[in-house]
Protein backbone atom coordinates (compact mmCIF):
# COMPACT_ATOMS: atom_id res chain seq x y z
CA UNK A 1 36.09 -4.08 2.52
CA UNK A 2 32.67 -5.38 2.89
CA UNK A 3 31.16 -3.01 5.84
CA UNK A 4 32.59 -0.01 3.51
CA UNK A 5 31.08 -1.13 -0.08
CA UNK A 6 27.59 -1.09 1.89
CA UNK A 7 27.99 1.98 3.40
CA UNK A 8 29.09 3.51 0.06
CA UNK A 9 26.72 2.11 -2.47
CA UNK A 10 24.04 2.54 0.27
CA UNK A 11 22.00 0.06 -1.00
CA UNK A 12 22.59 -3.63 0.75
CA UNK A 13 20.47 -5.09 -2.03
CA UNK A 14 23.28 -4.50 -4.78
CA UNK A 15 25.81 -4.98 -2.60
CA UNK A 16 25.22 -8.58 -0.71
CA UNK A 17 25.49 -6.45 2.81
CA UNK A 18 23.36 -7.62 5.65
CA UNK A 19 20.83 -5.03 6.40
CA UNK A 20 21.24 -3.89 10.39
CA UNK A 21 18.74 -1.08 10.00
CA UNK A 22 15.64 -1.70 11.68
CA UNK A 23 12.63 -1.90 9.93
CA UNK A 24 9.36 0.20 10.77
CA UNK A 25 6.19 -0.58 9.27
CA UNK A 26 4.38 2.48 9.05
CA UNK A 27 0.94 0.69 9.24
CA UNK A 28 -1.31 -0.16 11.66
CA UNK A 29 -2.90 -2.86 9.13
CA UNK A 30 -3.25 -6.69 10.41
CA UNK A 31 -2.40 -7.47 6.66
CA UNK A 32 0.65 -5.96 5.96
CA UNK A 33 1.86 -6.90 9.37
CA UNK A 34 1.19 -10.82 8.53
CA UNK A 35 2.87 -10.54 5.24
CA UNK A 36 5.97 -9.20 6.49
CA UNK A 37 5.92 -11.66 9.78
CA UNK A 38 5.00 -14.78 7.77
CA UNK A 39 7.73 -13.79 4.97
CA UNK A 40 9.95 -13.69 8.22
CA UNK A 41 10.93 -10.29 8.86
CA UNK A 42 11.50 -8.81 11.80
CA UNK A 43 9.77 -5.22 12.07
CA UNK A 44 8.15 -2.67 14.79
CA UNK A 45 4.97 -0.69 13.72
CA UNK A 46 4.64 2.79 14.14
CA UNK A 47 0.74 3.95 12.38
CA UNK A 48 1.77 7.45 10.25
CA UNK A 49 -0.31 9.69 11.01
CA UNK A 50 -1.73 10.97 7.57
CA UNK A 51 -5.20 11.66 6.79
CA UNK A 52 -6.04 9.30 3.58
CA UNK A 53 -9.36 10.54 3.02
CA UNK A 54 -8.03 13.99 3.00
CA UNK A 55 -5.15 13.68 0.76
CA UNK A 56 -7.06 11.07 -1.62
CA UNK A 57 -9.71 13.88 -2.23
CA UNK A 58 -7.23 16.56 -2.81
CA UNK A 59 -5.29 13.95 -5.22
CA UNK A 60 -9.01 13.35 -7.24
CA UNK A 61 -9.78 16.92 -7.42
CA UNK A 62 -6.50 17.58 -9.09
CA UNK A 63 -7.25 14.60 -11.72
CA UNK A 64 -3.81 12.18 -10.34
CA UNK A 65 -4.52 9.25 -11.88
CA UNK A 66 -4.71 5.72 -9.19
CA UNK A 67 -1.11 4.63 -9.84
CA UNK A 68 0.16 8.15 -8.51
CA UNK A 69 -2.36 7.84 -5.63
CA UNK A 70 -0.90 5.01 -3.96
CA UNK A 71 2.67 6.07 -4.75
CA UNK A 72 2.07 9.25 -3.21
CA UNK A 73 0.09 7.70 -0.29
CA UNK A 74 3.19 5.13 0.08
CA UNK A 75 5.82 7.64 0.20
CA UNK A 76 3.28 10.00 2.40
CA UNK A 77 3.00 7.13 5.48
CA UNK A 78 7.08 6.46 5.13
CA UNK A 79 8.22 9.91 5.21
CA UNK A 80 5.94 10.41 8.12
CA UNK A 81 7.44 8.15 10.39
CA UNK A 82 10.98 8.36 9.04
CA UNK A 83 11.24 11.51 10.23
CA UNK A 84 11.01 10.50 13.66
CA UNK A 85 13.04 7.72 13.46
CA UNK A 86 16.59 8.62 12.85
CA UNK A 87 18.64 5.77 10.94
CA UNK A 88 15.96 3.19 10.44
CA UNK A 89 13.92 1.91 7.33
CA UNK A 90 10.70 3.12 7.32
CA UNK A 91 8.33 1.12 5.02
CA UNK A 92 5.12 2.83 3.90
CA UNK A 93 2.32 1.09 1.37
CA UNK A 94 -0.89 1.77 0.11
CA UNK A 95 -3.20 -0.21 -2.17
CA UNK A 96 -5.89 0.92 -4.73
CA UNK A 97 -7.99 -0.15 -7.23
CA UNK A 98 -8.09 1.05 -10.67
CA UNK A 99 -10.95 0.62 -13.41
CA UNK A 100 -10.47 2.45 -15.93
CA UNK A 101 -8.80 5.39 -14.33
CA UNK A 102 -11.60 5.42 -11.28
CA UNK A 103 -10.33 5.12 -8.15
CA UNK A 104 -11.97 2.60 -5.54
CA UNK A 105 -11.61 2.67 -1.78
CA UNK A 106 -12.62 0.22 0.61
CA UNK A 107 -16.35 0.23 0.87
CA UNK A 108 -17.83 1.87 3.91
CA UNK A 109 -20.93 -0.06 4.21
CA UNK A 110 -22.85 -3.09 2.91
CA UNK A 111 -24.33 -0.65 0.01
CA UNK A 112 -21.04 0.71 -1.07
CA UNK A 113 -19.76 -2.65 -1.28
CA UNK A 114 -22.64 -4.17 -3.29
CA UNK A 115 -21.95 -0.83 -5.97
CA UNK A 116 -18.57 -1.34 -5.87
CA UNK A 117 -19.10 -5.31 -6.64
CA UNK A 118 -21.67 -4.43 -9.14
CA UNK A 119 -19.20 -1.92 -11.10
CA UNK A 120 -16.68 -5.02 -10.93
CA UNK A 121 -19.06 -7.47 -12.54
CA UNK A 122 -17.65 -8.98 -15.51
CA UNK A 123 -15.95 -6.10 -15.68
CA UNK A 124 -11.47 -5.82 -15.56
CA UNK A 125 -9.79 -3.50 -13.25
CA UNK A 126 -6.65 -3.52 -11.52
CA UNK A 127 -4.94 -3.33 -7.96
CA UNK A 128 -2.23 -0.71 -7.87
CA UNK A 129 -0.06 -1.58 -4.75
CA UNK A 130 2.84 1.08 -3.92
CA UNK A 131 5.84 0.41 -0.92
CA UNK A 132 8.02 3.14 -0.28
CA UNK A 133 11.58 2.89 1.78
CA UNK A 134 12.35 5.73 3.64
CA UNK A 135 14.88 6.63 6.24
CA UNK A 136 15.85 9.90 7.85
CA UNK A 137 13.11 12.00 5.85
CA UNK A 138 13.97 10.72 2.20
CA UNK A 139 12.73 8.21 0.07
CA UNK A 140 15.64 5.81 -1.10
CA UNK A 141 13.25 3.15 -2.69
CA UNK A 142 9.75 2.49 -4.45
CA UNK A 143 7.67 0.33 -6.27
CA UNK A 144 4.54 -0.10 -7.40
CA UNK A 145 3.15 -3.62 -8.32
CA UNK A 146 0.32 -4.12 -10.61
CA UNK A 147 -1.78 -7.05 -10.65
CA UNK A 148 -4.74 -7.46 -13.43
CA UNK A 149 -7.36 -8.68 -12.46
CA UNK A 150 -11.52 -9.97 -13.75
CA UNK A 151 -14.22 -10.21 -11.83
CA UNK A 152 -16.22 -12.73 -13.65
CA UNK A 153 -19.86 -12.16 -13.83
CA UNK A 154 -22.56 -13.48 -11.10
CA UNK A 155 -25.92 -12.92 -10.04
CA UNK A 156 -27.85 -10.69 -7.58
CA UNK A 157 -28.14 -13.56 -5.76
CA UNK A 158 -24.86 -14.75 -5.57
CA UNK A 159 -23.80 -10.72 -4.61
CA UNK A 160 -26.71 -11.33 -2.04
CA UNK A 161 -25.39 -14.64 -0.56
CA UNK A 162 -21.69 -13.05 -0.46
CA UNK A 163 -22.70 -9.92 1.41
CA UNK A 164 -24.74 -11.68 4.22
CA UNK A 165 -21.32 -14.05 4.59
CA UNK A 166 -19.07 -11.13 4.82
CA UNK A 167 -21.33 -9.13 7.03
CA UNK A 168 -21.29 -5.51 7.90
C-alpha cells in the first residue's frame, strides 16, 4: 500500500508519496525565504540559534576546507531546530565562497567589500551552497551545490561607482 511504502522507504522522493511533514526553514534570511515561497512551498521559519562567526573560526583554525564549512554550517542550523520540532523537516543552508581554498564571508563594511571585490577581479572562485534535511535530531538528507563562477576584470572606478550604488 502506498501510505506504507512511504513510511518504510522513508524517503517520499523515491517513493512518489506526498510529503505531509511540515517544513521549517531554519533561517531568518529574506533570501532563502523568497526562494522557497516563489518556488511555491509552503514553510514556517524558526532562526537556529548557532553562532556562525564562532564555529566558522573554529572550522579555519582547524584547516576544514569551504565545502565542509557550509556543510557543517547546513547541518549545524537544521539539527538545531529539529530538535525542537518533533516530526517535521527542518531545512538548514549556508552559502560560501571559495577561491582557491580561502574562505569569504559577507563583507562587513564598504572596505571589506572593496578587498573582497578586488581579490575577485579577474580572478575565478566558487560559491559552495550546502541544504541539510533534518527531522527529530538527525540528518536524513544533504547537498551541496557548486556553481563556478569569474569575476571579469574592471576598474577602480567602476569598483568605485558600484560601491556608492550599493551603499553601506
Amino acid at each position: 500500500n502506498r501510505r506504507n511504502r512511504c513510511r518504510d522507504h522513508g524517503n517520499p522522493a523515491r517513493t512518489g508519496c506526498a510529503v505531509t511533514a511540515p517544513l521549517i526553514l531554519a533561517s531568518a534570511s529574506k533570501a532563502r525565504a523568497d526562494l522557497l515561497r516563489n518556488a511555491g512551498v509552503t514553510f514556517q521559519t524558526k532562526p537556529a540559534l548557532v553562532d556562525e562567526e564562532e564555529v566558522k573560526a573554529a572550522l579555519r583554525a582547524e584547516g576544514a576546507p569551504p565545502r565542509d564549512q557550509a556543510d557543517i554550517l547546513a547541518e549545524m542550523k537544521a539539527l538545531s531546530v529539529s530538535r525542537t520540532t518533533p516530526g517535521a523537516l527542518v531545512l538548514g543552508a549556508d552559502q560560501i565562497l571559495d577561491q582557491s581554498g580561502d574562505a569569504f564571508d559577507k563583507p562587513t563594511s564598504r572596505e571589506s567589500a572593496r578587498d573582497q571585490l578586488i581579490r575577485l577581479r579577474g580572478a575565478r572562485h566558487e560559491l559552495l551552497s550546502a541544504a541539510v534535511i533534518a527531522r527529530d535530531g538527525e540528518p536524513i538528507w544533504r547537498h551541496i551545490g557548486r556553481a563556478r563562477l569569474h569575476m571579469r576584470p574592471f576598474s577602480d572606478a567602476f569598483l568605485e561607482d558600484y560601491l556608492d550604488q550599493m551603499g553601506d
